[in-house]
Protein backbone atom coordinates (compact mmCIF):
# COMPACT_ATOMS: atom_id res chain seq x y z
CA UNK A 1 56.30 68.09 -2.62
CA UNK A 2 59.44 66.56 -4.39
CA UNK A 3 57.61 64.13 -6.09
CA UNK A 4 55.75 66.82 -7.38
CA UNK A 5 58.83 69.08 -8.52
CA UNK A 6 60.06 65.83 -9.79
CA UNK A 7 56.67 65.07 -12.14
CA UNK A 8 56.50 68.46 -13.10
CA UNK A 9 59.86 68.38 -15.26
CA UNK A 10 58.27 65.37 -16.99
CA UNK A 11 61.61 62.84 -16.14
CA UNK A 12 60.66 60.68 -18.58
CA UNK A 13 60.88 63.20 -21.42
CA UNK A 14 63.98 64.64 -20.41
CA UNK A 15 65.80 61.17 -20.29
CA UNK A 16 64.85 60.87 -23.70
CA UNK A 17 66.32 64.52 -24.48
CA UNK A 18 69.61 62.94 -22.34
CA UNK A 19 70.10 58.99 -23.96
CA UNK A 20 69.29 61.09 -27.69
CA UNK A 21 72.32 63.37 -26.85
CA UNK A 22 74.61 60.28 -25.34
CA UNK A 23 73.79 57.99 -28.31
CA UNK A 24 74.74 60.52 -30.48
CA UNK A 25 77.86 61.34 -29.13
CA UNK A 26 79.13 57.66 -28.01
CA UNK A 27 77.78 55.58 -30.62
CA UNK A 28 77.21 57.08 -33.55
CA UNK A 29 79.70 60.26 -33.60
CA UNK A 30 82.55 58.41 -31.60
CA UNK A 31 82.41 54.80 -33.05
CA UNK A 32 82.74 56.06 -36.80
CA UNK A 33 85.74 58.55 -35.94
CA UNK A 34 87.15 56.09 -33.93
CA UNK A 35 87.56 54.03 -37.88
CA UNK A 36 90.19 57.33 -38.80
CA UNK A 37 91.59 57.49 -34.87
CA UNK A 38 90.02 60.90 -34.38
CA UNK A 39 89.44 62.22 -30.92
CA UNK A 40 86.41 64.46 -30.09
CA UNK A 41 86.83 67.96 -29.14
CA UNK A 42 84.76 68.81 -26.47
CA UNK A 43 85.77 66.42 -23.42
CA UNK A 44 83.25 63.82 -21.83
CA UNK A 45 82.95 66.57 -18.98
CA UNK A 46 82.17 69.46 -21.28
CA UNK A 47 79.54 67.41 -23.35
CA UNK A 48 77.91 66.30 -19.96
CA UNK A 49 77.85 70.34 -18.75
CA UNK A 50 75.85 70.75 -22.09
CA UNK A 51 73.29 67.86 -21.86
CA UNK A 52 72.99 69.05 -18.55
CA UNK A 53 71.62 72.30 -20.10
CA UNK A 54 69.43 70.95 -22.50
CA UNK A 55 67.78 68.86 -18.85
CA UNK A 56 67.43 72.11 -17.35
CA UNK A 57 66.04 74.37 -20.07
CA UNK A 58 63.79 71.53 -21.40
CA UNK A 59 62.30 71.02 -17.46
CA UNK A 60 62.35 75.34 -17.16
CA UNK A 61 59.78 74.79 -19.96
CA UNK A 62 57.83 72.08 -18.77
CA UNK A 63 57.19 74.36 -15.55
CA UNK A 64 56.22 77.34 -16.97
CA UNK A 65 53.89 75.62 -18.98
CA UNK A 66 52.16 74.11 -16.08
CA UNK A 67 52.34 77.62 -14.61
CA UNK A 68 50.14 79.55 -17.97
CA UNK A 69 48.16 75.88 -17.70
CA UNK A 70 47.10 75.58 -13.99
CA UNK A 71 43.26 76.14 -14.62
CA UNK A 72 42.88 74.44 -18.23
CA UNK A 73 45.39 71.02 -16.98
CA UNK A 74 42.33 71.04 -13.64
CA UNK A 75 40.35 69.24 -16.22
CA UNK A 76 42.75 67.66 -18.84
CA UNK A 77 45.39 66.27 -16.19
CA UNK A 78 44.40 66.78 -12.68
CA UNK A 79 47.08 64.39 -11.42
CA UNK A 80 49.47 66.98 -11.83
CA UNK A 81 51.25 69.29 -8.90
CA UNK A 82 50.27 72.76 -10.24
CA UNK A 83 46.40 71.70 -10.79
CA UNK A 84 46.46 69.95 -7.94
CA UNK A 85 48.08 72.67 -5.44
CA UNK A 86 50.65 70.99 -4.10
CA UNK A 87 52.98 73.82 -6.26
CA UNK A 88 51.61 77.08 -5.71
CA UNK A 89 51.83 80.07 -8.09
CA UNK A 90 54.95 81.37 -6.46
CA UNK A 91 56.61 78.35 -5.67
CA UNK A 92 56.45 77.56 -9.82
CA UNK A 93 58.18 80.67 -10.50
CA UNK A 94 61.01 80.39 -8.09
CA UNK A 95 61.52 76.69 -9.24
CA UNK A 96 61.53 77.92 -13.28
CA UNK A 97 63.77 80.79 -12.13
CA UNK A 98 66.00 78.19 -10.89
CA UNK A 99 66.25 75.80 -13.23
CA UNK A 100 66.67 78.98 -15.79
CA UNK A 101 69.83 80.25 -13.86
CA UNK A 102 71.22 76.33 -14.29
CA UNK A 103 70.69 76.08 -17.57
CA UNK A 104 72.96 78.91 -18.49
CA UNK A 105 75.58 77.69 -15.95
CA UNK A 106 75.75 74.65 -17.01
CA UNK A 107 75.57 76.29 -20.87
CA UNK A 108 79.23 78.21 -20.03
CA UNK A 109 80.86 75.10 -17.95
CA UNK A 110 80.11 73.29 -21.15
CA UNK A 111 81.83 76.16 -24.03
CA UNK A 112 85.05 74.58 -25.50
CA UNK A 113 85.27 77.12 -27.92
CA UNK A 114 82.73 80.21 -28.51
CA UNK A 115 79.72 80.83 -26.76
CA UNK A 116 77.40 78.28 -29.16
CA UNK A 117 75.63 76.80 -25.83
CA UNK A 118 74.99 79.90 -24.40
CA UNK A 119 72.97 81.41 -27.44
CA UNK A 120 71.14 77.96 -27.92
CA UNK A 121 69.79 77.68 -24.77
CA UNK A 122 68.62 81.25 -24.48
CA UNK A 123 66.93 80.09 -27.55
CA UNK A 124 65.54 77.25 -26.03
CA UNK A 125 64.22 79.49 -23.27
CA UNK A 126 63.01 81.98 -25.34
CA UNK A 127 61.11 79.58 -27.15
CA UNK A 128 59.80 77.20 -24.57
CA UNK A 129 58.81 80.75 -22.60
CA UNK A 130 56.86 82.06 -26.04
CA UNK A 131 55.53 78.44 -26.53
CA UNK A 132 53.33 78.21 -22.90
CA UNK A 133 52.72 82.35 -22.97
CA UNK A 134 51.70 82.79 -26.19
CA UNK A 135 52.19 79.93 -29.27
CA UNK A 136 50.59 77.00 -27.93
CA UNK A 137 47.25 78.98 -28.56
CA UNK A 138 47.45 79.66 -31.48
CA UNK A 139 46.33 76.56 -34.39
CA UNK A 140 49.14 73.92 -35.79
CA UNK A 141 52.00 77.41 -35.18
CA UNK A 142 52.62 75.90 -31.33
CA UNK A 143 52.54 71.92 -32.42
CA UNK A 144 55.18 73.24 -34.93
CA UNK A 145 57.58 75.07 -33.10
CA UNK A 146 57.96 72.32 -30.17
CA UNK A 147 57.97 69.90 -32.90
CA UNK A 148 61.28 72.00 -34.18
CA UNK A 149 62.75 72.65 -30.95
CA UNK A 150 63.00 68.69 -30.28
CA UNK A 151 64.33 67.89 -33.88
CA UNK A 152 66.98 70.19 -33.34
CA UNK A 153 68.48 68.62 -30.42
CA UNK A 154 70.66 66.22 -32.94
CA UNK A 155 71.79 68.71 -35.10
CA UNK A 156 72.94 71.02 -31.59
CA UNK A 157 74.82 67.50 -30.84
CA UNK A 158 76.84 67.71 -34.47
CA UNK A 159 77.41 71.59 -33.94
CA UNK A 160 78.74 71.57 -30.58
CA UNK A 161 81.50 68.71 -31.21
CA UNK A 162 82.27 67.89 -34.73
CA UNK A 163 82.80 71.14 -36.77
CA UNK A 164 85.72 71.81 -34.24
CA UNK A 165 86.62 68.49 -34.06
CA UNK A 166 87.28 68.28 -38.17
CA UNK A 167 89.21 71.37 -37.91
CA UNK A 168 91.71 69.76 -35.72
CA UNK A 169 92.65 67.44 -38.58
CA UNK A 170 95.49 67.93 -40.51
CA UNK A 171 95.02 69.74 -43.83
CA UNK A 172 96.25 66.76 -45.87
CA UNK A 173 93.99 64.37 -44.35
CA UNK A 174 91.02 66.64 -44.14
CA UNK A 175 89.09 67.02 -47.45
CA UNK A 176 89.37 62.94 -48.04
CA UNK A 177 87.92 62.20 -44.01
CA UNK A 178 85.64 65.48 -44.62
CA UNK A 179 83.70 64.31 -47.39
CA UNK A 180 83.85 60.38 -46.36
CA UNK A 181 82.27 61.23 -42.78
CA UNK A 182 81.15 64.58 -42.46
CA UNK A 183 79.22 64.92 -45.87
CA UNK A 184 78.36 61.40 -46.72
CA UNK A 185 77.85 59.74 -43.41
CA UNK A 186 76.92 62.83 -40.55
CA UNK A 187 75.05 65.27 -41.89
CA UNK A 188 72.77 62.80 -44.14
CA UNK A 189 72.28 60.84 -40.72
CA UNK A 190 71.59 63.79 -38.68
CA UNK A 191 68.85 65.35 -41.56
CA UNK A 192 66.85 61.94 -40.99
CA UNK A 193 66.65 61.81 -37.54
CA UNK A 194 65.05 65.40 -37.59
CA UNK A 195 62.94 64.55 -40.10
CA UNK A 196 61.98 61.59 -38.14
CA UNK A 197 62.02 63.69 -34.75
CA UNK A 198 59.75 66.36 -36.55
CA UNK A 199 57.39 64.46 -37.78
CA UNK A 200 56.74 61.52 -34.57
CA UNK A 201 56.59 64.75 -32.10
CA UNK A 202 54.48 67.24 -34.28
CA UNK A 203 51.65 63.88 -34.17
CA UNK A 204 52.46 63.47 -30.44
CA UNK A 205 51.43 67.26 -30.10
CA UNK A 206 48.62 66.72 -32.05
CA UNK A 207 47.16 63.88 -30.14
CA UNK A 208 47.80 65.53 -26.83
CA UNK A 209 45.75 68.68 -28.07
CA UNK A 210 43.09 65.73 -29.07
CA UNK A 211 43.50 64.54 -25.36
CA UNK A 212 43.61 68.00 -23.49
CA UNK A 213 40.06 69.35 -26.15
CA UNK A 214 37.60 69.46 -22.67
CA UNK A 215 40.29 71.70 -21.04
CA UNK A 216 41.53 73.88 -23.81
CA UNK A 217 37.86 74.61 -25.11
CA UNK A 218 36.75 75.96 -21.86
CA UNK A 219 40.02 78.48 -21.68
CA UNK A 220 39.19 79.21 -25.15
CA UNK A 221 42.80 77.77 -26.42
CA UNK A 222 42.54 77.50 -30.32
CA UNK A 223 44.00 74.15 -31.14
CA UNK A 224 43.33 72.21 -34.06
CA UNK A 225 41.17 70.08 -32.66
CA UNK A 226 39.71 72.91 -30.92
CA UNK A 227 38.50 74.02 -34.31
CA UNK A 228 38.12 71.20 -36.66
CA UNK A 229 36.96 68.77 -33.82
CA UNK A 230 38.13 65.63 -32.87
CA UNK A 231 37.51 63.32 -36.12
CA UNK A 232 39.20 65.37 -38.63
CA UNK A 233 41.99 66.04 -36.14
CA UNK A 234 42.73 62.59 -36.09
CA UNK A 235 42.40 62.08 -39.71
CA UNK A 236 44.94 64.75 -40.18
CA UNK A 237 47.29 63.18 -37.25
CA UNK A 238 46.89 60.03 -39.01
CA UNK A 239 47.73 61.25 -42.48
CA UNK A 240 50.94 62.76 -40.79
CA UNK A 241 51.71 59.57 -39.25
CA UNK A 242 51.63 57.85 -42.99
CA UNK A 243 53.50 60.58 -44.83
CA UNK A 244 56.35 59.87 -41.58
CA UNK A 245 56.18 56.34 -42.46
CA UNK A 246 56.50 56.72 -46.00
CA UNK A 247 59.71 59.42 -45.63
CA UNK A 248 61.35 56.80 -43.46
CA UNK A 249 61.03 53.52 -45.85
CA UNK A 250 61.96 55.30 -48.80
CA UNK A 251 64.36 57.60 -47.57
CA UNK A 252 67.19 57.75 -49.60
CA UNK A 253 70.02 57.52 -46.75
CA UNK A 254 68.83 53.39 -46.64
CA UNK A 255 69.98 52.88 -50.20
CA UNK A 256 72.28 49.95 -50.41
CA UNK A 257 71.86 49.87 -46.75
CA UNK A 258 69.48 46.78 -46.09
CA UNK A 259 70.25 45.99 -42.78
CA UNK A 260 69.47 50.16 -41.63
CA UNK A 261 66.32 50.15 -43.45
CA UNK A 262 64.76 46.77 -42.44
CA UNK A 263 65.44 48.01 -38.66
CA UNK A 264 63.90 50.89 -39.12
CA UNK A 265 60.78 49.45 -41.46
CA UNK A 266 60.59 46.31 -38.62
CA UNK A 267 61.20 48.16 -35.15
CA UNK A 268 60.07 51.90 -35.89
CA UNK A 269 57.76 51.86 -38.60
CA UNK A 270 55.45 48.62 -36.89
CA UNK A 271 54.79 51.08 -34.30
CA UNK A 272 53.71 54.21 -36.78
CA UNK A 273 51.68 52.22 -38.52
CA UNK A 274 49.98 50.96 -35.28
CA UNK A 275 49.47 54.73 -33.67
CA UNK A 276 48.09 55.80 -37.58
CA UNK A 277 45.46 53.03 -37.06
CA UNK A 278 44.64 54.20 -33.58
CA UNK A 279 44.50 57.29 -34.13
CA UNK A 280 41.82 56.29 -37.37
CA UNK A 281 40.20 54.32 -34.63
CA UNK A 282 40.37 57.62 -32.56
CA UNK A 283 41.99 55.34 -29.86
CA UNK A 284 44.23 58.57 -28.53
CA UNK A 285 45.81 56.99 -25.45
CA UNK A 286 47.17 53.60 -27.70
CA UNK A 287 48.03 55.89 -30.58
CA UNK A 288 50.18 58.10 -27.92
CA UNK A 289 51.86 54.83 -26.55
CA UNK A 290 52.80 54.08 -29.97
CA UNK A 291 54.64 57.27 -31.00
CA UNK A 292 56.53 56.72 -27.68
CA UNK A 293 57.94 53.55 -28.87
CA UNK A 294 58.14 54.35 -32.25
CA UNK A 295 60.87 57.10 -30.83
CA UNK A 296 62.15 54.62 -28.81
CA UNK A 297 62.81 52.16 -31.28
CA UNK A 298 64.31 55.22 -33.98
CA UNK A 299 67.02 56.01 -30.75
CA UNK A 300 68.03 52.73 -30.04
CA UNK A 301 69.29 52.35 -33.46
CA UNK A 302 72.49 53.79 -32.36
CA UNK A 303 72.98 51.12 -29.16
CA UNK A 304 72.44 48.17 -31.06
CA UNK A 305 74.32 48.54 -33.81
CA UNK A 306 77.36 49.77 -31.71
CA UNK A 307 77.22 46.42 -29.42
CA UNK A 308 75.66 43.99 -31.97
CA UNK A 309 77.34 45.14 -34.92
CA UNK A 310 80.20 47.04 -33.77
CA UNK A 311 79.60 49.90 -36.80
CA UNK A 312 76.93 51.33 -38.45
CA UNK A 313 75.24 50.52 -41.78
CA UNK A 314 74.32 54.20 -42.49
């Protein structure tokens, strides 16, 4: 039974959710303030509280969506605790009520100043509740709104810390380090990694809807592939996949920043272009793989230009 409450709250997702959150805050946010001696608001403790919230709602969602799914994931993934019994009905709902009531604990242990975690992660419940009850049935509006939910999880990471953070600074020193890192460095970096974040997840939603078709067809769940069939659908996920590729090489945060873009062109985009020619080849599992690295590659960015480089090029 604890490995499945453990599988259910997909650990492998959510430690994705955690090392985005971490990266941002220790080696991208930290390392360039560091430049101007700058000290974070929110202490390590606090910022841990909140990541801790995001864990919780994001794995709240992931069980009540095997909860709505229990009869349609006995045929897509059978492997997994609710279709396979070992979590009954009730024991799903007392294990998303729990991780519900953590997520807003951990939401107020992490407040520094206003209630900004509490509101976001009744939004994130909200959503992630609407998504499994209602959304995910409905064509391209559920693959969307997860799709948004995860690109916002860097922009929640510059909200939480920095706005306070540059209000600490001294008013003669503030417009010159405002517009240096806050306008020209943070938000520009923080747009393209949503972008980026967007765009890989809304094809990783896609292809799982390709994956989960013999399931969702007989419970009648409208996906895209659901209605347009499995070719097109992958001829759509692929032409996503290209116009995500494209974005990223000729993005205009790389310009005059050679060493950022060939990363990104030789880590991340090898491994778009592979999943766009899988999913052409309507080779859905390898395509799948793909995006995961792809997103792998985008978050180590931050790592290894921290300890190879010691700063950033972007």
């Amino acid at each position: 039974m604890i490995i499945g409450l453990v599988k259910t709250i997909r650990p492998i997702n959510l430690l994705i959710m955690v090392f985005t959150m971490l990266f941002l805050r220790y080696f991208y946010f930290k390392t360039n303030l560091d430049l101007f001696a700058i000290q974070l608001a929110a202490s390590d403790l606090e910022y841990i509280w909140l990541v801790l919230s995001i864990v919780a709602a994001a794995g709240a969602g992931y069980v009540i969506n095997d909860l709505f799914d229990q009869e349609s994931d006995k045929i897509n993934h059978p492997d997994r605790a609710a279709a396979m019994g070992v979590l009954n009905r009730k024991q799903l709902i007392l294990y998303y009520t729990a991780l519900l009531v953590l997520s807003f604990t951990f939401a107020s242990l992490s407040m520094h100043s206003g209630a900004l975690p509490i509101a976001i992660t009744a939004f994130f419940n909200v959503v992630l509740f609407l998504y499994s009850y209602r959304l995910k049935k409905l064509p391209f509006v559920g693959n969307i709104v997860v799709s948004g939910a995860i690109a916002f999880l860097p922009a929640y990471a510059l909200l939480y810390d920095i706005p306070l953070t540059f209000y600490r600074i001294p008013t003669d020193q503030y417009e010159q380090i405002s517009k240096v890192i806050l306008e020209e460095k943070f938000n520009d970096f923080i747009f393209f990694f949503m972008e980026m974040a967007f765009f890989i997840n809304l094809v990783r939603e896609l292809t799982k809807d390709i994956l989960d078709l013999n399931g969702d067809s007989k419970m009648n769940v409208k996906t895209i592939p659901a209605i347009y069939g499995e070719v097109r659908s992958a001829r759509f996920a692929a032409i996503l996949t290209a116009v995500a590729t494209i974005i990223m090489i000729t993005h205009p945060i790389f310009n005059d920043h050679l060493l950022s873009r060939s990363y990104f062109i030789g880590a991340t985009g090898t491994f778009l272009v592979l999943s766009m020619i899988s999913l052409w080849r309507s080779n859905f599992n390898k395509a799948s793989v793909s995006l995961k690295i792809a997103m792998f590659t985008a978050l180590m960015y931050m790592p290894v230009f921290h300890f190879v480089f010691g700063h950033y090029d972007i």
